[in-house]
C-alpha atoms as a PDB file:
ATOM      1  CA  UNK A   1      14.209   8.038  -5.881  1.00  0.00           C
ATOM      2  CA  UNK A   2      13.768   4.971  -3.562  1.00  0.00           C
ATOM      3  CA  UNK A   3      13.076   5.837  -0.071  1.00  0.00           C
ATOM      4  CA  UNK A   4      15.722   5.086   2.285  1.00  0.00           C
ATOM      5  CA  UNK A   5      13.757   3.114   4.917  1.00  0.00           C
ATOM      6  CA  UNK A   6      13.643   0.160   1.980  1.00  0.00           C
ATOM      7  CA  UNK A   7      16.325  -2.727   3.076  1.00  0.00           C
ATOM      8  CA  UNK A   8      17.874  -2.386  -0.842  1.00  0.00           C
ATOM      9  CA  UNK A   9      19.122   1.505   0.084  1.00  0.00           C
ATOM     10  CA  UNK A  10      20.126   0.264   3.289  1.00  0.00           C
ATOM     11  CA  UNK A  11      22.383  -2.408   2.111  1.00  0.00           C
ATOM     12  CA  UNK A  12      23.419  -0.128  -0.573  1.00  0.00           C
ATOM     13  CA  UNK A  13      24.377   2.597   1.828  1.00  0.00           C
ATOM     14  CA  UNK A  14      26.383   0.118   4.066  1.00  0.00           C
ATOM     15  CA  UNK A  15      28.371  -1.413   1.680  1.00  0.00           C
ATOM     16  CA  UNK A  16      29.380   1.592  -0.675  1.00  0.00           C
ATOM     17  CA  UNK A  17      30.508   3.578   2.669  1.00  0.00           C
ATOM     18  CA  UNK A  18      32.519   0.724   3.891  1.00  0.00           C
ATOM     19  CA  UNK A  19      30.471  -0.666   6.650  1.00  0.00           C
ATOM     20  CA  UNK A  20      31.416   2.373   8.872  1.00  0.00           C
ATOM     21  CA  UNK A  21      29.496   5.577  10.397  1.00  0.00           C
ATOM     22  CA  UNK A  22      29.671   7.914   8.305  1.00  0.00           C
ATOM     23  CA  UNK A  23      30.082  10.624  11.085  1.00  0.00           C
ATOM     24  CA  UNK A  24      33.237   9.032  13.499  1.00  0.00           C
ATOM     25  CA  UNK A  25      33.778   6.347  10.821  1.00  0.00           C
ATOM     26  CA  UNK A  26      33.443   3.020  13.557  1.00  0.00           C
ATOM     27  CA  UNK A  27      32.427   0.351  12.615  1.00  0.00           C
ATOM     28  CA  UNK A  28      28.789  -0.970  11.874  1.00  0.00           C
ATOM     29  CA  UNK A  29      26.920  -3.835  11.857  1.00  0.00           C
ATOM     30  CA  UNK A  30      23.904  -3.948   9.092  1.00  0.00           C
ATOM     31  CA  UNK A  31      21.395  -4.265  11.843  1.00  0.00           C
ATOM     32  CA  UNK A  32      23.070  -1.747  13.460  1.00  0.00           C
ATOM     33  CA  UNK A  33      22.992   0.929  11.433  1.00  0.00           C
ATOM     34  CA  UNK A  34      20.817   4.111  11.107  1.00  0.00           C
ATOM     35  CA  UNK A  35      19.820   5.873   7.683  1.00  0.00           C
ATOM     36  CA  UNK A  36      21.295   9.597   8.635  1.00  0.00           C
ATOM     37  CA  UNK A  37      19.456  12.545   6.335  1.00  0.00           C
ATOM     38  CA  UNK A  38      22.286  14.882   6.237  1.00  0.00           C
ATOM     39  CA  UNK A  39      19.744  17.886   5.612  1.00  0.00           C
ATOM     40  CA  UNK A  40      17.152  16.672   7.963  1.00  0.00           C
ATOM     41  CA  UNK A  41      14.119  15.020   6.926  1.00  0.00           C
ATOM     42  CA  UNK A  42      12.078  17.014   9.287  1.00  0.00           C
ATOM     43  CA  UNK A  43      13.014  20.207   8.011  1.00  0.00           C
ATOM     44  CA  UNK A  44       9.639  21.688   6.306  1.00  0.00           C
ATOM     45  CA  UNK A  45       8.864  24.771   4.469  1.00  0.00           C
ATOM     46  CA  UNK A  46      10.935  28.160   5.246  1.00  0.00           C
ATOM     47  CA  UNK A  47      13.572  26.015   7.102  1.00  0.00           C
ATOM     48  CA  UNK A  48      14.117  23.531   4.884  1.00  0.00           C
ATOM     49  CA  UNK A  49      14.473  26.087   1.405  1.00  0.00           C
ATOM     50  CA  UNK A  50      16.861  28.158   4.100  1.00  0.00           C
ATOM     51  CA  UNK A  51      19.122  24.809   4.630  1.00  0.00           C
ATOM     52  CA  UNK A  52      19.198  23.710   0.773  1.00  0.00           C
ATOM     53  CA  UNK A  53      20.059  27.503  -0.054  1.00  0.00           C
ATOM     54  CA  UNK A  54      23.024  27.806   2.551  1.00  0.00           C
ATOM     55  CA  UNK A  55      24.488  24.424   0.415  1.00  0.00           C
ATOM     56  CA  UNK A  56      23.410  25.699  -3.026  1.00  0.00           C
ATOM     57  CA  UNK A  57      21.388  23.049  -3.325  1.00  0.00           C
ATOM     58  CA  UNK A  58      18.135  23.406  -5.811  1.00  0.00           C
ATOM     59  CA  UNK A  59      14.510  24.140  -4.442  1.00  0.00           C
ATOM     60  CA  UNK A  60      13.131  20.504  -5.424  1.00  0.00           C
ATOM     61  CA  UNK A  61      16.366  18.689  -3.724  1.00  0.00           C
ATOM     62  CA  UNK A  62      15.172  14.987  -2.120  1.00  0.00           C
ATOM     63  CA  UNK A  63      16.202  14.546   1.016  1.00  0.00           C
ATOM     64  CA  UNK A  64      15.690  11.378   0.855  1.00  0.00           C
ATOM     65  CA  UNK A  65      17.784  10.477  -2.210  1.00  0.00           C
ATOM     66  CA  UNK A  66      21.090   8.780  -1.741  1.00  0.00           C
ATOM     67  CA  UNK A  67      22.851  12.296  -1.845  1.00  0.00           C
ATOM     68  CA  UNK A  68      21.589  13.330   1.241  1.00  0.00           C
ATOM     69  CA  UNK A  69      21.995  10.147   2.721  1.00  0.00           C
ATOM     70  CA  UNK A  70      24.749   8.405   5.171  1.00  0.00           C
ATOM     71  CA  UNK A  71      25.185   5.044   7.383  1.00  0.00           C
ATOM     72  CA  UNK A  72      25.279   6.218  11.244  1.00  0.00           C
ATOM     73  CA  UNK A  73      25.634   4.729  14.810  1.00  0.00           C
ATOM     74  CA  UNK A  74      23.178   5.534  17.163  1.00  0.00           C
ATOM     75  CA  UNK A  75      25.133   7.781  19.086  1.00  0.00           C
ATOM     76  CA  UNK A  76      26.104   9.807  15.863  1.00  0.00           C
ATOM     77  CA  UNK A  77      22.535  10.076  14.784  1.00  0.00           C
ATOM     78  CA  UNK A  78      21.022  11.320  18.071  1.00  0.00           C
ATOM     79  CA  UNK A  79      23.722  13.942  18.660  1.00  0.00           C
ATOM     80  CA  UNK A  80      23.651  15.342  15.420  1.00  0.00           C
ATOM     81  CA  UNK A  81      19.637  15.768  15.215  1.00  0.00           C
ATOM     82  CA  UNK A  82      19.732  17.438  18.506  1.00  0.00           C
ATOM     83  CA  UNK A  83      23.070  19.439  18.519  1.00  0.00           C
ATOM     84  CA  UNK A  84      24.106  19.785  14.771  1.00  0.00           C
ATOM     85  CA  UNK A  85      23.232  23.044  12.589  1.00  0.00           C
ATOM     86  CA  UNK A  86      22.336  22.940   8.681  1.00  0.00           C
ATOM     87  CA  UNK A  87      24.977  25.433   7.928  1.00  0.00           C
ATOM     88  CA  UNK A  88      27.835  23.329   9.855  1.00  0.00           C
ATOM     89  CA  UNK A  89      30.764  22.935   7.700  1.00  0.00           C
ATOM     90  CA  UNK A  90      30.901  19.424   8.529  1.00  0.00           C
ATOM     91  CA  UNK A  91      27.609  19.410   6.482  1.00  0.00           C
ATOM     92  CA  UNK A  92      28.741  20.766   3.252  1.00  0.00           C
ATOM     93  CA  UNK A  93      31.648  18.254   3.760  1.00  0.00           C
ATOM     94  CA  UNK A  94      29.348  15.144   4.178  1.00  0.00           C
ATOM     95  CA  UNK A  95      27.160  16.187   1.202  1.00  0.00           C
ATOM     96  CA  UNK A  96      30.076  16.238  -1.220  1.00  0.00           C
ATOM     97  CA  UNK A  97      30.782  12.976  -0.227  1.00  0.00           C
ATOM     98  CA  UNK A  98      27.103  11.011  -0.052  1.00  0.00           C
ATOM     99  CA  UNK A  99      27.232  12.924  -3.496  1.00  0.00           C
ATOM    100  CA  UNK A 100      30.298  10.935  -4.912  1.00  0.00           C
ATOM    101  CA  UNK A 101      28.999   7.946  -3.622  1.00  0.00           C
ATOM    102  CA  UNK A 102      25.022   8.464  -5.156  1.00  0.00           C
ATOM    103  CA  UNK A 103      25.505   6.884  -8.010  1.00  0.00           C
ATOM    104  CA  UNK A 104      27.478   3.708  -6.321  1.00  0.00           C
ATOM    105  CA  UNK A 105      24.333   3.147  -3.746  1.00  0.00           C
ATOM    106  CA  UNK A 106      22.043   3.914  -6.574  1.00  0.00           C
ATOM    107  CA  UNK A 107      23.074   1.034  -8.779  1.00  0.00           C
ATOM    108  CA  UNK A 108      23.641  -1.422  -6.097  1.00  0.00           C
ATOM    109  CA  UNK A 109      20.172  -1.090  -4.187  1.00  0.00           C
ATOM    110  CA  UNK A 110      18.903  -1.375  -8.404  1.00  0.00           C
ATOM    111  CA  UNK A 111      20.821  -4.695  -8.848  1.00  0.00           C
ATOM    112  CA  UNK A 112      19.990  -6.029  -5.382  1.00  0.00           C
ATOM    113  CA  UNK A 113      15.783  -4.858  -6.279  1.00  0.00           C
ATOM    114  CA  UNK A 114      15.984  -6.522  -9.960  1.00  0.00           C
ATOM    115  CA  UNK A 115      17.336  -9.693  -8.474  1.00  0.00           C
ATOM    116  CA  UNK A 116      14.406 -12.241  -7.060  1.00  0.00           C
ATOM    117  CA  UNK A 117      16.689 -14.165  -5.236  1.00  0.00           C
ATOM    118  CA  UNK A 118      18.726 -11.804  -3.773  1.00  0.00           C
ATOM    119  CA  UNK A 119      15.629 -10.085  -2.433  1.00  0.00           C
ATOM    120  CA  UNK A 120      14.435 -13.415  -0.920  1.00  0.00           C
ATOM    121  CA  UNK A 121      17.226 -14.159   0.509  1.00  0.00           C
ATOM    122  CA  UNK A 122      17.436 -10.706   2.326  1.00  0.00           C
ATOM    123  CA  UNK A 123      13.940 -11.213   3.805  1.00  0.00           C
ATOM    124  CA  UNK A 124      14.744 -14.062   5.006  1.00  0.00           C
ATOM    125  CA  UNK A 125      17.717 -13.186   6.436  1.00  0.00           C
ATOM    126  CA  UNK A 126      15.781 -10.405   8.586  1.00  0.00           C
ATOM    127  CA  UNK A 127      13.476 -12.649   9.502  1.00  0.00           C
ATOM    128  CA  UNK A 128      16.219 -14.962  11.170  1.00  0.00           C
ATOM    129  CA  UNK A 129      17.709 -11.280  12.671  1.00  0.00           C
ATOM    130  CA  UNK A 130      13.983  -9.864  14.418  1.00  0.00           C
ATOM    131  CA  UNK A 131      14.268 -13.198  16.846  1.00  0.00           C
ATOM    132  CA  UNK A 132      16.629 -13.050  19.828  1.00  0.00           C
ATOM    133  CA  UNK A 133      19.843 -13.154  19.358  1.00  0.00           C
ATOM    134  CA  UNK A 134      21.358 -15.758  16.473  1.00  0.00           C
ATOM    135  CA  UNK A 135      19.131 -18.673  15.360  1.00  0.00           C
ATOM    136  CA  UNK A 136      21.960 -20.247  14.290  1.00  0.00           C
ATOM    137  CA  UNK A 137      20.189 -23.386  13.163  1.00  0.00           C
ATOM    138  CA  UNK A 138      18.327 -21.280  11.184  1.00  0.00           C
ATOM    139  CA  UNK A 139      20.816 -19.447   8.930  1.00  0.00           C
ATOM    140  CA  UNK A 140      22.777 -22.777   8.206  1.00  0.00           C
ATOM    141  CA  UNK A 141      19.353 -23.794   6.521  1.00  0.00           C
ATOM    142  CA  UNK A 142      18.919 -20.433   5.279  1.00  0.00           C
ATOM    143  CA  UNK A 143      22.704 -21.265   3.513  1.00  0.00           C
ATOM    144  CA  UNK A 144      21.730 -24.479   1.813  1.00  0.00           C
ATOM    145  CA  UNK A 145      19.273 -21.502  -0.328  1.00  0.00           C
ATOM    146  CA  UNK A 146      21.826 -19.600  -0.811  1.00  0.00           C
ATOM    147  CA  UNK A 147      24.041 -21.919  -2.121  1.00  0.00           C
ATOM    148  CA  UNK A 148      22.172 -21.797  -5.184  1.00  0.00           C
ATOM    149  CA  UNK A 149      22.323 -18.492  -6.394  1.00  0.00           C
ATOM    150  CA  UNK A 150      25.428 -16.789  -6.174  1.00  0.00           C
ATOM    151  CA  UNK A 151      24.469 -13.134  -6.244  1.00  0.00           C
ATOM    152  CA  UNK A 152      22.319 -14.078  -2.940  1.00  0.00           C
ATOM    153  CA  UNK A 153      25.038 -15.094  -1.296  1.00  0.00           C
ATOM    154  CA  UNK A 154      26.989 -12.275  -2.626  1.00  0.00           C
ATOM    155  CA  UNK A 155      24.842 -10.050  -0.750  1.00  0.00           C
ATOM    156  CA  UNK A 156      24.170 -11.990   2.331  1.00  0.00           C
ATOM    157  CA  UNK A 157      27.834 -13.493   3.187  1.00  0.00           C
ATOM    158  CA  UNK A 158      29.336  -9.401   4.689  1.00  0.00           C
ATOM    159  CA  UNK A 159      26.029  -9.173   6.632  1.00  0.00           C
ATOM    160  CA  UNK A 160      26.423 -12.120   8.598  1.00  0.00           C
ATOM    161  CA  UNK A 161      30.729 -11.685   8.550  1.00  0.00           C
ATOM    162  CA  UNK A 162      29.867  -8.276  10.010  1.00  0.00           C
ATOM    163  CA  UNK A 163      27.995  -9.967  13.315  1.00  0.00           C
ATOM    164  CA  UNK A 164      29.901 -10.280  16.560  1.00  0.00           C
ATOM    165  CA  UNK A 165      29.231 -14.204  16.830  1.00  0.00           C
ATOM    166  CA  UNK A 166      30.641 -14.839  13.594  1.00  0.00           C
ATOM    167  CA  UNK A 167      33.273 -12.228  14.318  1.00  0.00           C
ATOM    168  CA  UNK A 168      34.998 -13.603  17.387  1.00  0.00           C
ATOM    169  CA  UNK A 169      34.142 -17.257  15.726  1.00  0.00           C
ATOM    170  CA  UNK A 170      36.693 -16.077  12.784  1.00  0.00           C
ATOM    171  CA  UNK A 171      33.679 -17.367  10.260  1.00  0.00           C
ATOM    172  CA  UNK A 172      30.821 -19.556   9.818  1.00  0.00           C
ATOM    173  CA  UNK A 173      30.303 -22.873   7.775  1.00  0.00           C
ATOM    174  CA  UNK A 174      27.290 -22.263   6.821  1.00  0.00           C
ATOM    175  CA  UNK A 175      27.054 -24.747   3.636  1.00  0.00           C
ATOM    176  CA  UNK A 176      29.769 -27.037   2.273  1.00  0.00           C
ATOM    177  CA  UNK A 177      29.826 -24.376  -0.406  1.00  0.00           C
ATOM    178  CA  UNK A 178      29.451 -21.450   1.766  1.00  0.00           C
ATOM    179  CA  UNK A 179      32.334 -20.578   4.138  1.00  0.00           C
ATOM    180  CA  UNK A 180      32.544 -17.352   5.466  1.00  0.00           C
ATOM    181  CA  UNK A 181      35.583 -16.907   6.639  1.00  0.00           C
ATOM    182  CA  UNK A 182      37.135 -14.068   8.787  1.00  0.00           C
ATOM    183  CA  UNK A 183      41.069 -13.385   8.535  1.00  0.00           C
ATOM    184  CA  UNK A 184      41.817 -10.171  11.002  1.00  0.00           C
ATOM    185  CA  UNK A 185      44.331  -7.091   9.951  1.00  0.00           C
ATOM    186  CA  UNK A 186      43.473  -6.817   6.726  1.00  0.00           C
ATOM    187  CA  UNK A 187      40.689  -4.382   4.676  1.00  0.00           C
ATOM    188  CA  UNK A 188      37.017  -6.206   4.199  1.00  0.00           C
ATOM    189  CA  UNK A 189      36.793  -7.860   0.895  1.00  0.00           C
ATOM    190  CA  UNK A 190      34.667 -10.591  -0.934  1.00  0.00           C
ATOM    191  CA  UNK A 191      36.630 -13.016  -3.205  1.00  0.00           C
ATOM    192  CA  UNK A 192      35.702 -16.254  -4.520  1.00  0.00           C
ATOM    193  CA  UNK A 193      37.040 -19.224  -2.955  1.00  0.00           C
ATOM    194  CA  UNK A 194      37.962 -22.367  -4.613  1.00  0.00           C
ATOM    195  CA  UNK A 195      34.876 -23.608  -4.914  1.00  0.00           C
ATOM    196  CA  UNK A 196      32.405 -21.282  -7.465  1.00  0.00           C
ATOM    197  CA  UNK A 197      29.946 -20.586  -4.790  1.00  0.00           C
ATOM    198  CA  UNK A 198      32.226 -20.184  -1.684  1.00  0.00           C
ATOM    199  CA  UNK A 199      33.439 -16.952  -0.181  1.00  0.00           C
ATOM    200  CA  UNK A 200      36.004 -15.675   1.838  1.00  0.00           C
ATOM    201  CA  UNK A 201      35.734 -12.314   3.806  1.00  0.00           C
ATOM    202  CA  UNK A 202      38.521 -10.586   5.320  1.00  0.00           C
ATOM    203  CA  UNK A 203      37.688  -8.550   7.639  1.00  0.00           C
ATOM    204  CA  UNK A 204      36.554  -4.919   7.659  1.00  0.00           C
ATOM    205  CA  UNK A 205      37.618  -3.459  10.919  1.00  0.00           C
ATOM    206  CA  UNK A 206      40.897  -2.374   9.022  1.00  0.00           C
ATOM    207  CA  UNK A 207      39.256  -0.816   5.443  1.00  0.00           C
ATOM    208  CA  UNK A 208      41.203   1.445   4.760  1.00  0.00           C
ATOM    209  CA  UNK A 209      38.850   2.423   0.781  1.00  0.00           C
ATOM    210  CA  UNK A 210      38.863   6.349   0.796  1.00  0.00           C
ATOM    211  CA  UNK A 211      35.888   8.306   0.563  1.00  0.00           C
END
């Protein structure tokens, strides 16, 4: 399995559970978000073969496979490392559901891995993201690349809808042929515009998908 620090499992895991927390279900930004291990990564030995055995779960489980995984906030994250028991309902609950959604993350963070550009396009994309704040100059450039391979801008076109900026902004021009567009009220989507390589993104703060 891939580990879930890599950006492809990351992406995967943000888009397949709707861009929310998987624990109070707000909201996230990509750069934002924290990989959650619902059965703890630092569970070792004795503990660990205690938790997977209260869940039925086999000996040789990975933890870090996308059935044990989950997007969180920060908040979510800390409080359930320091407060939250392996044997808590809420537990079993989440695992059913990162389980329904494996195969969904799976095949996404494959496609997004097997595709050059799309990888490219990510890296650059968190390199524009590690400076302060948004180097807006910078990502309209980063667009004109984009342009050019559609499954790129697939990928990149909800990250940057998701920030704030672009948020209150209600979208970003970031290529003639690239308009990300914002329209509030209604579920997050990504359709093809009139153009073949333009976008338009509703936004997400009302999905309403079902886990």
């Amino acid at each position: 399995m891939i580990p879930a620090r890599q950006v492809e499992v990351r992406w995967a895991l943000w888009m397949v559970w709707d861009q929310k927390c998987g624990w109070c279900g707000e909201q996230l930004t990509f750069s934002e978000m924290e990989v959650d291990h619902i059965i703890p990564q630092s569970l070792v030995g004795k503990d660990l073969r205690k938790a997977l055995c209260l869940h039925g779960l086999s000996h040789d489980y990975d933890v870090q496979a996308p059935p044990n995984l989950l997007p969180s906030c920060r908040r979510c994250n800390s409080i359930k490392s320091a407060r939250i028991a392996p044997n808590t309902p809420i537990i079993s609950i989440l695992l059913q559901s990162a389980e329904r959604r494996a195969k969904r993350v799976s095949t996404r963070a494959a496609n997004f891995k097997a595709d050059r550009k799309v990888d490219e396009a990510f890296n650059l994309l968190t390199d524009i993201f590690s400076n302060q704040g948004l180097d807006l100059a910078r990502l309209k450039q980063a667009g004109k690349e984009w342009t050019r391979a559609r499954s790129a801008a697939k990928v990149i076109a909800p990250v940057v809808a998701a920030l704030p900026e672009v948020q209150e902004a209600g979208g970003l021009a970031l290529h003639p042929n690239l308009q990300i567009k914002v329209d509030q009220g209604r579920p997050w989507r990504l359709d093809a515009c009139e153009a073949a390589d333009s976008f338009r993104c509703t936004s997400f703060r009302a999905a309403t998908e079902s886990a």
